[in-house]
Structure formats: C-alpha cells, structure tokens
N, C-alpha and C. Protein backbone atom coordinates (compact mmCIF):
# COMPACT_ATOMS: atom_id res chain seq x y z
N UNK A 1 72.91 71.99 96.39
CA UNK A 1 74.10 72.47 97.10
C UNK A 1 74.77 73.56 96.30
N UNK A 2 75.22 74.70 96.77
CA UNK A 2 75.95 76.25 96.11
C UNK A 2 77.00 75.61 95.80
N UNK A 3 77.26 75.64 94.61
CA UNK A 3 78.99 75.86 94.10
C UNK A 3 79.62 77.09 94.34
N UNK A 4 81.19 77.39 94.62
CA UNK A 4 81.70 77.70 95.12
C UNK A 4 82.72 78.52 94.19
N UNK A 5 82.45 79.71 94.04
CA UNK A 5 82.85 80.54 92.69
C UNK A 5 84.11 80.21 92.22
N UNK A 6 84.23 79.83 91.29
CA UNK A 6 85.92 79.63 91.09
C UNK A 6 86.45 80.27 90.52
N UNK A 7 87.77 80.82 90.55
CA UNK A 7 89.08 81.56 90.76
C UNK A 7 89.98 80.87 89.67
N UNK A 8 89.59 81.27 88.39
CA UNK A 8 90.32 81.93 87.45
C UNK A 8 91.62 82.57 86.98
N UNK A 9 92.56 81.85 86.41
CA UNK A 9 94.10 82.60 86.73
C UNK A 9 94.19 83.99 85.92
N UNK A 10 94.58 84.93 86.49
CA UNK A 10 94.73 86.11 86.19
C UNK A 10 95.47 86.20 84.39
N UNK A 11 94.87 87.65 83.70
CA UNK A 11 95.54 87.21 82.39
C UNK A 11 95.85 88.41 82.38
N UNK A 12 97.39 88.79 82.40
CA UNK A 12 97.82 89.67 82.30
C UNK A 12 98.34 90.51 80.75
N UNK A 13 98.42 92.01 80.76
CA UNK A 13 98.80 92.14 79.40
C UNK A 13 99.52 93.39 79.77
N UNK A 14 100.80 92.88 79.29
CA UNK A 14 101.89 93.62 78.75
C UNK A 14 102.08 95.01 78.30
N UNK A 15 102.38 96.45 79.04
CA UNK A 15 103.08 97.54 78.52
C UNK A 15 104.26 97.58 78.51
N UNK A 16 104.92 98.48 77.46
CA UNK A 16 106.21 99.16 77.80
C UNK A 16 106.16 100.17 78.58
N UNK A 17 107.14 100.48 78.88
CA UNK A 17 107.55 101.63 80.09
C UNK A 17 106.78 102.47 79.70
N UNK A 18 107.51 102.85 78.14
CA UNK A 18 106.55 104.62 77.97
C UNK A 18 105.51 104.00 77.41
N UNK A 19 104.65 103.27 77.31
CA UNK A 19 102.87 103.24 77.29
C UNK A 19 102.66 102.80 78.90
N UNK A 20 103.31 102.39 79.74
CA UNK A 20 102.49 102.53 81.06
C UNK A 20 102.29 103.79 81.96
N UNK A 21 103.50 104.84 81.68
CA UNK A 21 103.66 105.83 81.90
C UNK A 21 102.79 106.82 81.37
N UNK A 22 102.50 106.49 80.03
CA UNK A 22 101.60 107.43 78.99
C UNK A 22 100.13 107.39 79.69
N UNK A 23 99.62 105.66 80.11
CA UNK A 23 98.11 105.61 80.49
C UNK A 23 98.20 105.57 81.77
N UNK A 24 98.94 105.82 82.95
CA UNK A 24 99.02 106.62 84.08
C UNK A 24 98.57 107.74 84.27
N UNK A 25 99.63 108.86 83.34
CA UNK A 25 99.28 110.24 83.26
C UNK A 25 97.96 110.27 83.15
N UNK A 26 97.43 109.72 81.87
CA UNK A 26 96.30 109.77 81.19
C UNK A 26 95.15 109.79 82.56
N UNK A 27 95.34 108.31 82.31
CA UNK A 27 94.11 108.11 83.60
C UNK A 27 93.58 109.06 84.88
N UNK A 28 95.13 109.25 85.17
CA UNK A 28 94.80 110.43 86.44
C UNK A 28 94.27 111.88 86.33
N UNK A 29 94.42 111.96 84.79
CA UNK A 29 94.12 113.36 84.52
C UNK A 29 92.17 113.43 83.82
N UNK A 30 91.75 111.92 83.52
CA UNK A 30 90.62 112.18 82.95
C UNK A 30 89.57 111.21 83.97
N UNK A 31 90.24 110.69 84.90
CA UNK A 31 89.56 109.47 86.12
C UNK A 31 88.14 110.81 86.33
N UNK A 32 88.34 111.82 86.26
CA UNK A 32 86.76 112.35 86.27
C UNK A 32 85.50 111.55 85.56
N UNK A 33 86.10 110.97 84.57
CA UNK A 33 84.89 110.30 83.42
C UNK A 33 84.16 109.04 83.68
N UNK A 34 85.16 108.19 84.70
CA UNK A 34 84.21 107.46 85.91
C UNK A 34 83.11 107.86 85.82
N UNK A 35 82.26 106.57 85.75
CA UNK A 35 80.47 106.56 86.38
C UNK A 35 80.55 107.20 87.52
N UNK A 36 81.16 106.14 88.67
CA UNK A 36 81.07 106.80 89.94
C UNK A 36 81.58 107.45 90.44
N UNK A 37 83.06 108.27 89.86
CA UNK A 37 83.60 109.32 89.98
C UNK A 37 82.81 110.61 89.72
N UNK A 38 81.80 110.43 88.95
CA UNK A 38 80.90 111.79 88.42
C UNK A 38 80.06 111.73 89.65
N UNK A 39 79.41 110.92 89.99
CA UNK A 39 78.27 110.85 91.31
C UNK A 39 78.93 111.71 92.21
N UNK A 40 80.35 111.76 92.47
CA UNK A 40 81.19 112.06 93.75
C UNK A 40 81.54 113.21 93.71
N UNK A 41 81.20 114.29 92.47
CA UNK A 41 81.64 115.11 91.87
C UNK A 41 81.66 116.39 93.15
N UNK A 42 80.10 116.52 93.59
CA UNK A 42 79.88 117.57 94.87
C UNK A 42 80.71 117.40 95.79
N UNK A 43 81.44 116.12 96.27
CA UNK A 43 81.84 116.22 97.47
C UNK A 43 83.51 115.91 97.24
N UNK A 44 83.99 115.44 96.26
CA UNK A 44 85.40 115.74 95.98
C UNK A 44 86.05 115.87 94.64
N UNK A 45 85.22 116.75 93.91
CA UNK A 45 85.62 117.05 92.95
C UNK A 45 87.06 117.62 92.88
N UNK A 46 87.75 117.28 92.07
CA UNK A 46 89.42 117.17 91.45
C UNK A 46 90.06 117.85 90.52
N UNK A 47 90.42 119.15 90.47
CA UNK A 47 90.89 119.93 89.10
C UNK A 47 92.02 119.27 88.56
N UNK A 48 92.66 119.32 87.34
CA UNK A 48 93.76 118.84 86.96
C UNK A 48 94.57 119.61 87.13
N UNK A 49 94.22 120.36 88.08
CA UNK A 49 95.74 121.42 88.70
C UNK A 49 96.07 121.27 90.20
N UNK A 50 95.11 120.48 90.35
CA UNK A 50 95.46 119.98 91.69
C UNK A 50 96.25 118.67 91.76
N UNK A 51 97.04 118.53 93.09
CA UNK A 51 97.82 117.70 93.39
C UNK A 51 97.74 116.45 94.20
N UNK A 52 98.11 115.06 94.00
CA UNK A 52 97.39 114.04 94.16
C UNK A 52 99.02 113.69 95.35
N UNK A 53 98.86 113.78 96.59
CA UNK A 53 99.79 113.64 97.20
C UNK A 53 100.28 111.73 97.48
N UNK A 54 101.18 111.74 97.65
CA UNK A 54 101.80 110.27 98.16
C UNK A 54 101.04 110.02 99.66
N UNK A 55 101.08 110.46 100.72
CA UNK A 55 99.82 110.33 101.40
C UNK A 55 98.38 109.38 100.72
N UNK A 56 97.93 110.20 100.04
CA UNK A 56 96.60 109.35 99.68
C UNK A 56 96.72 108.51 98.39
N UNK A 57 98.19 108.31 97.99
CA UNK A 57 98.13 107.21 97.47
C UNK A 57 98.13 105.85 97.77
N UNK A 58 99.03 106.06 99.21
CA UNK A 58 99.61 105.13 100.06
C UNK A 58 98.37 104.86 100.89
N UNK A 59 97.44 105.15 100.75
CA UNK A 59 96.13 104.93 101.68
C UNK A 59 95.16 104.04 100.82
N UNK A 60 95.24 103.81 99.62
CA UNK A 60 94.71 103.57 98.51
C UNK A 60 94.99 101.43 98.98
N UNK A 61 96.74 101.71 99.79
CA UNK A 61 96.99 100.26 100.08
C UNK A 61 96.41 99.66 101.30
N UNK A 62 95.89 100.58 101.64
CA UNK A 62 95.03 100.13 103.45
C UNK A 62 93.91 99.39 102.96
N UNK A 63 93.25 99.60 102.08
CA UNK A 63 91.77 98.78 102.07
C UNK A 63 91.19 99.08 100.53
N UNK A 64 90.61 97.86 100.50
CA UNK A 64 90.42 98.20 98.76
C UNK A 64 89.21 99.27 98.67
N UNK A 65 88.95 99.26 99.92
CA UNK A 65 87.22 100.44 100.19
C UNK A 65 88.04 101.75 99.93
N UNK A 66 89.30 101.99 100.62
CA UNK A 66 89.92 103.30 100.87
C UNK A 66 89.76 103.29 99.13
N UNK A 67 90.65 102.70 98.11
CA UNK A 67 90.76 102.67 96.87
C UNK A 67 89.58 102.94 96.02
N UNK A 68 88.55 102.26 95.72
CA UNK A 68 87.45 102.83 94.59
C UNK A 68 86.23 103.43 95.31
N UNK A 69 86.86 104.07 96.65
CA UNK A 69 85.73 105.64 96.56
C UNK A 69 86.48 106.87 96.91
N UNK A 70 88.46 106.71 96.39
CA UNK A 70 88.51 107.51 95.72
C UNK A 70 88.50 107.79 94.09
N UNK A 71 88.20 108.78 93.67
CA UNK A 71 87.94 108.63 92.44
C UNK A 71 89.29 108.42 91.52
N UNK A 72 90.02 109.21 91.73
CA UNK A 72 91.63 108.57 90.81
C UNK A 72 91.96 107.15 91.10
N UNK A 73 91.95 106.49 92.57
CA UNK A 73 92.10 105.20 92.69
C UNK A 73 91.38 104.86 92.21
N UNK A 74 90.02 104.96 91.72
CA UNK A 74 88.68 103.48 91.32
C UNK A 74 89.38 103.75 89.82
N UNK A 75 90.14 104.95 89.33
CA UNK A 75 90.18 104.69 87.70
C UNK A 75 91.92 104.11 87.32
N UNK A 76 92.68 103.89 88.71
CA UNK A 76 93.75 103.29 88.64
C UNK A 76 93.15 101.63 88.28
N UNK A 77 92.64 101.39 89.20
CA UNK A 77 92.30 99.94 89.53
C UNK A 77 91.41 100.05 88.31
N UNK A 78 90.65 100.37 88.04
CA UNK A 78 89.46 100.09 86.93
C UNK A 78 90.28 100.10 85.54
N UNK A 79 91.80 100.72 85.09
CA UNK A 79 92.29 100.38 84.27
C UNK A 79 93.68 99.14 84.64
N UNK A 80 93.79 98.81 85.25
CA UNK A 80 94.42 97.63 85.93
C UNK A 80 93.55 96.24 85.80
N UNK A 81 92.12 96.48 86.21
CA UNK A 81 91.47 95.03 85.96
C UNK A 81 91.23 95.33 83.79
N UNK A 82 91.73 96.35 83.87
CA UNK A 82 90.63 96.15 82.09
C UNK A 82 91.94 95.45 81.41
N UNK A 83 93.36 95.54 81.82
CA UNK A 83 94.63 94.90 81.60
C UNK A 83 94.84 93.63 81.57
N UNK A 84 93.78 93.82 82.51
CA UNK A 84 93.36 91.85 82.81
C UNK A 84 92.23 91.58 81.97
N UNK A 85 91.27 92.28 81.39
CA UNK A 85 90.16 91.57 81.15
C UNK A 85 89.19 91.23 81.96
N UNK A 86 89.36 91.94 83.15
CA UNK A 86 88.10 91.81 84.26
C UNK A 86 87.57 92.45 84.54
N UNK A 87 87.39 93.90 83.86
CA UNK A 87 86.86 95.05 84.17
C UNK A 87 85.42 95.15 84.57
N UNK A 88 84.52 93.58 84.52
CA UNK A 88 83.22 93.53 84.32
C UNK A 88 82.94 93.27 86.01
N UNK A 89 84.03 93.09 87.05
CA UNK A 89 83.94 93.25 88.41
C UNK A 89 83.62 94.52 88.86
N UNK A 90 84.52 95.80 88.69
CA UNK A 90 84.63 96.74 88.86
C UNK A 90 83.04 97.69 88.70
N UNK A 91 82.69 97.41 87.27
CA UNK A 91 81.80 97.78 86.71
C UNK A 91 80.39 97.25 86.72
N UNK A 92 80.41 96.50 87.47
CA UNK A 92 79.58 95.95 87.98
C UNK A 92 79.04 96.32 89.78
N UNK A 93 80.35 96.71 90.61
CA UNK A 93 80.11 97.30 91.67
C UNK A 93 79.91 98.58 91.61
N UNK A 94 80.33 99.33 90.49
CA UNK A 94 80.14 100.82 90.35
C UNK A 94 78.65 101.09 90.04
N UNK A 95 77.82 99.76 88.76
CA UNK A 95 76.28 99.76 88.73
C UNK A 95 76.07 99.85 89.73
N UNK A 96 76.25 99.02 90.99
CA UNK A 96 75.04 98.91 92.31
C UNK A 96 75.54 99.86 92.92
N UNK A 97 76.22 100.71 92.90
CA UNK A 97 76.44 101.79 93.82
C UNK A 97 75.51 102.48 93.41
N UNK A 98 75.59 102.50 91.62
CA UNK A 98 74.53 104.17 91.39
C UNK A 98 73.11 103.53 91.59
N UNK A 99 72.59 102.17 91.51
CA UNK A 99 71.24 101.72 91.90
C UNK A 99 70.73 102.08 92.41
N UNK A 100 71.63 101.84 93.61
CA UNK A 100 71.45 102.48 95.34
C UNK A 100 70.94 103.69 95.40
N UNK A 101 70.91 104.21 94.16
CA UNK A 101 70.82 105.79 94.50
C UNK A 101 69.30 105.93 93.80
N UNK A 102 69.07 105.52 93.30
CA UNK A 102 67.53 105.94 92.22
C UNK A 102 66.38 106.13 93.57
N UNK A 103 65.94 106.87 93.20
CA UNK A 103 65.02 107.81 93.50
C UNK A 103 63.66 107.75 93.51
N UNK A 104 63.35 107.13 92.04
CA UNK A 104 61.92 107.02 91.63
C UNK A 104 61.65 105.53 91.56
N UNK A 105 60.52 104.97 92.30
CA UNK A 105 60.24 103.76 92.07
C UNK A 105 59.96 103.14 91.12
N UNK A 106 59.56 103.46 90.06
CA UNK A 106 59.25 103.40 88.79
C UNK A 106 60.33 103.06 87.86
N UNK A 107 61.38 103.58 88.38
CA UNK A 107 62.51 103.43 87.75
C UNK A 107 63.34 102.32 88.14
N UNK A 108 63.07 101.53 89.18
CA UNK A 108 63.41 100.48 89.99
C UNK A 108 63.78 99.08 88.83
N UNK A 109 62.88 98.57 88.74
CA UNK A 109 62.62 97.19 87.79
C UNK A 109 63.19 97.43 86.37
N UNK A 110 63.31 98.68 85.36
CA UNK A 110 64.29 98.41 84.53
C UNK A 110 65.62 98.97 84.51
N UNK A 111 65.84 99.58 85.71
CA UNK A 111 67.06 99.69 86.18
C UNK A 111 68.14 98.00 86.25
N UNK A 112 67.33 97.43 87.81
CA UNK A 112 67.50 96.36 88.00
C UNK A 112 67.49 95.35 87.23
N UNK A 113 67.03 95.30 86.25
CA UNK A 113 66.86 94.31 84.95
C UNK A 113 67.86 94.68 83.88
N UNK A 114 68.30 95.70 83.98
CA UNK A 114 69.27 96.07 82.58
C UNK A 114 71.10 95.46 83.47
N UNK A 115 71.27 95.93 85.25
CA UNK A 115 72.03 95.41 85.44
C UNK A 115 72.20 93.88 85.80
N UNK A 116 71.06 93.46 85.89
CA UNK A 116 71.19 91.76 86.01
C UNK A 116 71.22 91.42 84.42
N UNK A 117 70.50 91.83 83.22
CA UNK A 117 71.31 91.21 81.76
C UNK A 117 72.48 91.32 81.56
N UNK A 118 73.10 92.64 82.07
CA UNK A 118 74.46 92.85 81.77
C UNK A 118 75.47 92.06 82.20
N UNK A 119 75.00 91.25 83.87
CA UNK A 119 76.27 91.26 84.31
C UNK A 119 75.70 89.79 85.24
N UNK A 120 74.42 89.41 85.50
CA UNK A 120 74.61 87.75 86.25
C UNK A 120 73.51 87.07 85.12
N UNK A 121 73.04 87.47 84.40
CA UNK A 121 72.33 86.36 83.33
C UNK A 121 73.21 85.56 82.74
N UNK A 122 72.71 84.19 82.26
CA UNK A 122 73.29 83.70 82.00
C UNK A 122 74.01 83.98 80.37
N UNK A 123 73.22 84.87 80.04
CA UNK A 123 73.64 85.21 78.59
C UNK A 123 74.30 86.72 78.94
N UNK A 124 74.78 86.98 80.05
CA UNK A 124 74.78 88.26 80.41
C UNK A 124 76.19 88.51 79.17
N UNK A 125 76.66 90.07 78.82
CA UNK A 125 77.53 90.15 78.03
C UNK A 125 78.90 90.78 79.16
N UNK A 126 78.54 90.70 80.13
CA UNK A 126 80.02 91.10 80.96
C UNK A 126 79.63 90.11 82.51
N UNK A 127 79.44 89.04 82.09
CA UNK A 127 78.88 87.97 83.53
C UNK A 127 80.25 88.02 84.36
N UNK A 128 79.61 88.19 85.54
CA UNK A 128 80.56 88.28 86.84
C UNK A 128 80.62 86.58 86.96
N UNK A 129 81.44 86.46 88.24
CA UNK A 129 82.10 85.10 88.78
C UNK A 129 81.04 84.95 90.45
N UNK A 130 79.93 84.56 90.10
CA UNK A 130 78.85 84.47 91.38
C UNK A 130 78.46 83.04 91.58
N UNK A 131 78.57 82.77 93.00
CA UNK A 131 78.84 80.82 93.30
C UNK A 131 76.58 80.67 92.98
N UNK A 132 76.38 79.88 92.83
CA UNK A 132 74.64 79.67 92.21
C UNK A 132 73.87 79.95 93.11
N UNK A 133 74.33 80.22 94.44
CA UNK A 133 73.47 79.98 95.00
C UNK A 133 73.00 82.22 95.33
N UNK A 134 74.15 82.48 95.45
CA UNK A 134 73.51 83.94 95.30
C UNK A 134 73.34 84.34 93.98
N UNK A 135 73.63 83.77 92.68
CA UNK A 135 73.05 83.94 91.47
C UNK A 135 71.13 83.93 91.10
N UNK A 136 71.14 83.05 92.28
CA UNK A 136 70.07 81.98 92.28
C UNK A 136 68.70 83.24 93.10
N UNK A 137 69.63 84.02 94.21
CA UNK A 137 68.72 84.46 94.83
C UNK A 137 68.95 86.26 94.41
N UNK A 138 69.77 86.27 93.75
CA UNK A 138 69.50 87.41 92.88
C UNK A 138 68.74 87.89 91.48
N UNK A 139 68.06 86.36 91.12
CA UNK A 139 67.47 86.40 90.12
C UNK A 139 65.71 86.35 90.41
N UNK A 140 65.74 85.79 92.05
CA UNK A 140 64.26 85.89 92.30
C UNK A 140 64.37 87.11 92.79
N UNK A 141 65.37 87.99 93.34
CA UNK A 141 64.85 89.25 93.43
C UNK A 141 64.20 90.30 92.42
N UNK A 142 64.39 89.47 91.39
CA UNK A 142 64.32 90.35 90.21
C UNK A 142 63.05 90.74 89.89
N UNK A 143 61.94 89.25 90.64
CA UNK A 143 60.46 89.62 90.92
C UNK A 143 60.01 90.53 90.99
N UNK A 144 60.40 91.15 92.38
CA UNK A 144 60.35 92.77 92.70
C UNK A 144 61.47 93.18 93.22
N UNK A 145 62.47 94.17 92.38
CA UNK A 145 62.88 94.86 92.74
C UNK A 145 63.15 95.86 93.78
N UNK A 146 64.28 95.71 94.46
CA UNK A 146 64.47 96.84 95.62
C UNK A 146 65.69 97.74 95.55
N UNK A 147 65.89 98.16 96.59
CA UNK A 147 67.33 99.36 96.03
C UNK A 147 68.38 98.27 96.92
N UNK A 148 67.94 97.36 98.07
CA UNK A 148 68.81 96.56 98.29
C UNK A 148 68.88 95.16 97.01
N UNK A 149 68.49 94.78 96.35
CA UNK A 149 68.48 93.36 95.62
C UNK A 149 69.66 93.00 95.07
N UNK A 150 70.89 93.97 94.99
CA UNK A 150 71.93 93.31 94.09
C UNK A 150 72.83 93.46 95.22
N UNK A 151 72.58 93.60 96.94
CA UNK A 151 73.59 93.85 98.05
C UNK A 151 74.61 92.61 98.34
N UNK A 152 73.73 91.55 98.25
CA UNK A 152 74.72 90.11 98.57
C UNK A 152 75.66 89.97 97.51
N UNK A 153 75.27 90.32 95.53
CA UNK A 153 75.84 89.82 94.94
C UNK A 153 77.22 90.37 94.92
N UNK A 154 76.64 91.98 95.50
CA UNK A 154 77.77 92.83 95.04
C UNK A 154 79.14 92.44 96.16
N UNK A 155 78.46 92.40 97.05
CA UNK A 155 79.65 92.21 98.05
C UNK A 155 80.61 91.23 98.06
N UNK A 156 79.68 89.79 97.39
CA UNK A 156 80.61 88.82 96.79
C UNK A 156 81.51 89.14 95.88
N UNK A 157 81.20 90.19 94.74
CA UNK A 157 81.87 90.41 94.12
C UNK A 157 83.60 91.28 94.50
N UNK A 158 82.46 92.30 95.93
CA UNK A 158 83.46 93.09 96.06
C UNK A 158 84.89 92.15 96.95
N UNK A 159 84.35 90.89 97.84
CA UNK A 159 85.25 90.34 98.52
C UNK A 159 85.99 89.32 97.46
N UNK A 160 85.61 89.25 96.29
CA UNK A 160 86.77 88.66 94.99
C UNK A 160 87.51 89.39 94.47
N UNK A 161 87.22 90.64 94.54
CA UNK A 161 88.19 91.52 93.82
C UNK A 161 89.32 92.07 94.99
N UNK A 162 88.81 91.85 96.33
CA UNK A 162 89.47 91.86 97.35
C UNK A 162 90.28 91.23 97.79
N UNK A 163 90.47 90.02 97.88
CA UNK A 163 91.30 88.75 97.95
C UNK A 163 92.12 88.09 96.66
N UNK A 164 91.78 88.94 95.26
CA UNK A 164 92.15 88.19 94.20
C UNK A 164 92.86 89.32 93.57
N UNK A 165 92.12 90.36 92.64
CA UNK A 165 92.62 91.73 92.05
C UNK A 165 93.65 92.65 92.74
N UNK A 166 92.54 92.96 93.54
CA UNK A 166 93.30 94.01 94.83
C UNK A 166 94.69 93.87 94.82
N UNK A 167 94.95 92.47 95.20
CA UNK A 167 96.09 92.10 95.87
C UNK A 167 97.23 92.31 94.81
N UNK A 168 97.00 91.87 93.48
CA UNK A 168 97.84 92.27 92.53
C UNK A 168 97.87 93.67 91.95
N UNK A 169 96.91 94.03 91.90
CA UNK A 169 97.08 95.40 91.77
C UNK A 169 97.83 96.54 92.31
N UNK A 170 98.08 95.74 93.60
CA UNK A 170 99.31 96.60 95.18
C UNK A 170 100.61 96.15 95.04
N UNK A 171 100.91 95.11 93.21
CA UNK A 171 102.19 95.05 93.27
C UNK A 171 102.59 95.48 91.47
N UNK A 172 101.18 95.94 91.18
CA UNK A 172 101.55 95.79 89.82
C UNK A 172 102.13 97.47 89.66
N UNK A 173 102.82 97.72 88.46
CA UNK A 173 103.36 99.06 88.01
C UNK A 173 102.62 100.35 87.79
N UNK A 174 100.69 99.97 88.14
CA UNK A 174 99.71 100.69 87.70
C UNK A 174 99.88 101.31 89.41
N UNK A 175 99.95 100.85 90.50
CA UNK A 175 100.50 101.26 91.53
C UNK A 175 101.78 101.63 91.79
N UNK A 176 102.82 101.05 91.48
CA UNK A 176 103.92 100.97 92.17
C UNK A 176 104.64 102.10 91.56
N UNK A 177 104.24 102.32 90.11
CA UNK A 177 104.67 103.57 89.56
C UNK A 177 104.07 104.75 90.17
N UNK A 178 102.94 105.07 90.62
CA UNK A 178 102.48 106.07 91.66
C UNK A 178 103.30 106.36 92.84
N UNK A 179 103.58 105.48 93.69
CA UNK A 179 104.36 105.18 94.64
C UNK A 179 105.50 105.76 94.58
N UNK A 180 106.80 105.05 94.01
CA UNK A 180 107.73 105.47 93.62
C UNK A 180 108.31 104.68 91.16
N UNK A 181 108.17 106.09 91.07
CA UNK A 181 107.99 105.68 89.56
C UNK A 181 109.26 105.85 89.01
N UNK A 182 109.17 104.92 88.31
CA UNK A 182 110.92 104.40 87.22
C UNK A 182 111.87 105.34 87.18
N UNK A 183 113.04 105.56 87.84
CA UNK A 183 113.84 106.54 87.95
C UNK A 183 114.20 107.48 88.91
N UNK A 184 113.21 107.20 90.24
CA UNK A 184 113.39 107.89 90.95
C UNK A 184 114.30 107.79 91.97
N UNK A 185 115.29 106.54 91.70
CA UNK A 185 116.28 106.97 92.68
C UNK A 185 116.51 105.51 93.62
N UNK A 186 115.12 105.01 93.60
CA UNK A 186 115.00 104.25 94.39
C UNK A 186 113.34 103.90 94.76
N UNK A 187 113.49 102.07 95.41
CA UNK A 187 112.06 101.84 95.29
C UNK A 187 111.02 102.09 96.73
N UNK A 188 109.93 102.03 96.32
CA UNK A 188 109.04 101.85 97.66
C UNK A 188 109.35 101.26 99.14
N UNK A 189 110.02 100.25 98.72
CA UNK A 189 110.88 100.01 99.86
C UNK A 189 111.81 100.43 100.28
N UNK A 190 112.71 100.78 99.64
CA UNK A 190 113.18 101.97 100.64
C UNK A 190 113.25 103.40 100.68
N UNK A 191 112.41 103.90 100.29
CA UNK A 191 111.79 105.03 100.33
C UNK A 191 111.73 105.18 101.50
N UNK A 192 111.51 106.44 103.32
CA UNK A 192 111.22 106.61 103.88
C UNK A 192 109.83 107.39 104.03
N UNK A 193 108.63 106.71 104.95
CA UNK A 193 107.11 106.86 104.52
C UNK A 193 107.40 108.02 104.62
N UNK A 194 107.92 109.17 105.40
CA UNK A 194 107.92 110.12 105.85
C UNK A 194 108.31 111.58 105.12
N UNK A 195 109.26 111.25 104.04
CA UNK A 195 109.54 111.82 102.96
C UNK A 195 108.37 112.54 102.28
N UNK A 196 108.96 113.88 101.28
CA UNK A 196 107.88 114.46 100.51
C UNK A 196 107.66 113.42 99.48
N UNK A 197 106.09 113.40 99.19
CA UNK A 197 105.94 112.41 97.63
C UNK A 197 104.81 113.25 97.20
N UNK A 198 104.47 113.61 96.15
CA UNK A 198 103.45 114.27 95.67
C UNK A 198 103.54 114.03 93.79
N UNK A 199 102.21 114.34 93.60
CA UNK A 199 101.84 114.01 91.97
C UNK A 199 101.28 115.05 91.48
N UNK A 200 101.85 115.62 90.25
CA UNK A 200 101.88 116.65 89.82
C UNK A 200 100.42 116.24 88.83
N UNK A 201 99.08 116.46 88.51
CA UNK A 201 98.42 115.47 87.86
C UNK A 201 99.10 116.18 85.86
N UNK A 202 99.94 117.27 85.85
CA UNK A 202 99.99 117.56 84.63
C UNK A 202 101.54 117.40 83.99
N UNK A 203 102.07 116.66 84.98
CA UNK A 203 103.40 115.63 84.96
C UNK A 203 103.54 114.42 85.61
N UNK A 204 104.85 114.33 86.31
CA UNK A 204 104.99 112.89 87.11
C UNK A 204 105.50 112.95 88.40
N UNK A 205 105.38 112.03 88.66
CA UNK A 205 105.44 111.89 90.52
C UNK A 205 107.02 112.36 90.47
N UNK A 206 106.85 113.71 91.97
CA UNK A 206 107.97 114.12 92.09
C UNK A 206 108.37 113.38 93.66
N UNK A 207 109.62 112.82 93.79
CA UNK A 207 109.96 111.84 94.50
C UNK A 207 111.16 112.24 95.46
N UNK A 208 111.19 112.45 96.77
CA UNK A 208 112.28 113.01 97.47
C UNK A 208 112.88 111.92 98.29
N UNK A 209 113.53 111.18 97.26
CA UNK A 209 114.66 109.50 98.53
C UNK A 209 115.35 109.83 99.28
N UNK A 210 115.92 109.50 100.12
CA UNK A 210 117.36 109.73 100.86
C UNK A 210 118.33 109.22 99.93
C-alpha cells in the first residue's frame, strides 16, 4: 500500500528589513543565473534596465505555473524556498524541465541517473518528499530511461509546492515587498489594482497609493 507524502512544518528564517530588501534587489537583478532562466534566454530575455511592472508581478499570484516560468518569479520563489531550506523542490522541477529537453539519446540514462541520485535515492543528497509508491515507479524507470520518466514525480512535486510553498510564499515579504514594499504609503490591500506600480530592476518598487 503507497504512503502518503507527509507534510513537514515549514522552517522559516529570519531577515531584517535592510537584508530582505538588499536580497530582493539582488535577486531581481541577477535571476538571469537560473538554470531555467538561461534555457528561456531566446524567448524572454531581461536587461537590467528593463522594467519589471506590478502587472506581472501580480500575475505571479494567479498560478504557481504563471510564477516559475517567469524567470524573476522562479528566482523570487527559488530564494524564498532556500529561506526555508527546501530549495531541493524547486530544483528539482527545474532538473526535469531541462531533461525534457536533451536531444541525444545517449545522453538519456546518465542524465536521468545523476537526477534520480540527487534528488529520489534513498541516499539522494537533496531527496524530495515522494509518497513510495511513485518513488517506487520512478526508480524502475530508471531501467530505461525516457524524456518522460521523471513526469509523475515531478508533478507530485510540483502539486506540493503548490498547496504548501506557493501558498506562503503569496504572503511572505519575498512577495509582498514586490507588491507594495515597506514605506510606500500603504499595503496591498489597499492599494487600488488599477494604479501605476512598476520596478525599477536598478532600484525599488515605485508605488502610486491613493
């Protein structure tokens, strides 16, 4: 009988204002260095003189899909779970994305083998949270390799970080400071959606309240 992944209490860790502010800036200005932010490079590549509007930040809260395939969101959230110590979710869905992509068959089986040590062996050094029974059938895929073989695990993964991360992440300061950030007058809530909001990526969110 499958056991039933269990859910782990979140372990949060502590910034001050000006270090959350500091690895905000940061992040948004180097989220190019993403694995899968580089893959994405042809089709929405990001200067640091360009401007990251409140629009597509606020879209970032529609769906955690909208969030890590954009590339500044996957490196919001990807430094949000590393706050937690869970970064091995994230990084683990970002492997099977680039899997997906290989090319050469040959390259298949130690591809697939370097991300199953990493991340569902049992000795793996960044082991995900997978109930046994798709552990179970991701390890006989390992027989032979395909470009689908890590599809079930990942999705499990991706619907935990969906129902569990996600959700805190849409209240934590790694968001909410994007949104509307410390000082501006006033919060997300009452902000009007309709208002200018835009992000300067080589300063800070400039914020227009009523």
């Amino acid at each position: 009988e499958c056991k039933a992944a269990s859910s782990s209490p979140p372990r949060f860790f502590s910034f001050s204002a000006k270090d959350m502010k500091h690895r905000l800036g940061f992040l948004l200005q180097k989220s190019d260095s993403c694995d899968y932010s580089s893959s994405q490079g042809k089709k929405e590549k990001i200067s640091s003189s360009q401007r990251l509007s409140q629009e597509e930040v606020r879209k970032w809260a529609d769906s955690l899909e909208n969030l890590i395939h954009h590339d500044r969101g996957l490196a919001a959230f990807r430094a949000f779970l590393k706050s937690e110590y869970s970064e091995e979710n994230i990084e683990f869905w970002v492997s099977c994305e680039e899997y997906k992509k290989t090319k050469s068959p040959a390259k298949l089986s130690p591809k697939a083998r370097k991300i199953y040590d990493e991340f569902i062996s049992v000795q793996a050094t960044k082991e995900v949270n997978l109930d046994s029974c798709t552990r179970e059938k991701t390890s006989h895929n390992m027989l032979e390799p395909t470009l689908s073989c890590f599809d079930e695990a990942q999705r499990k993964i991706f619907t935990l970080m969906e129902k569990d991360s996600y959700r805190r992440f849409l209240k934590s300061p790694y968001y909410l400071d994007l949104v509307s950030p410390p000082g501006a007058g006033c919060g997300p809530e009452n902000c009007k959606r309709n208002h200018t909001h835009s992000l300067d990526c080589n300063s800070n969110i400039i914020s227009q309240c009523a």
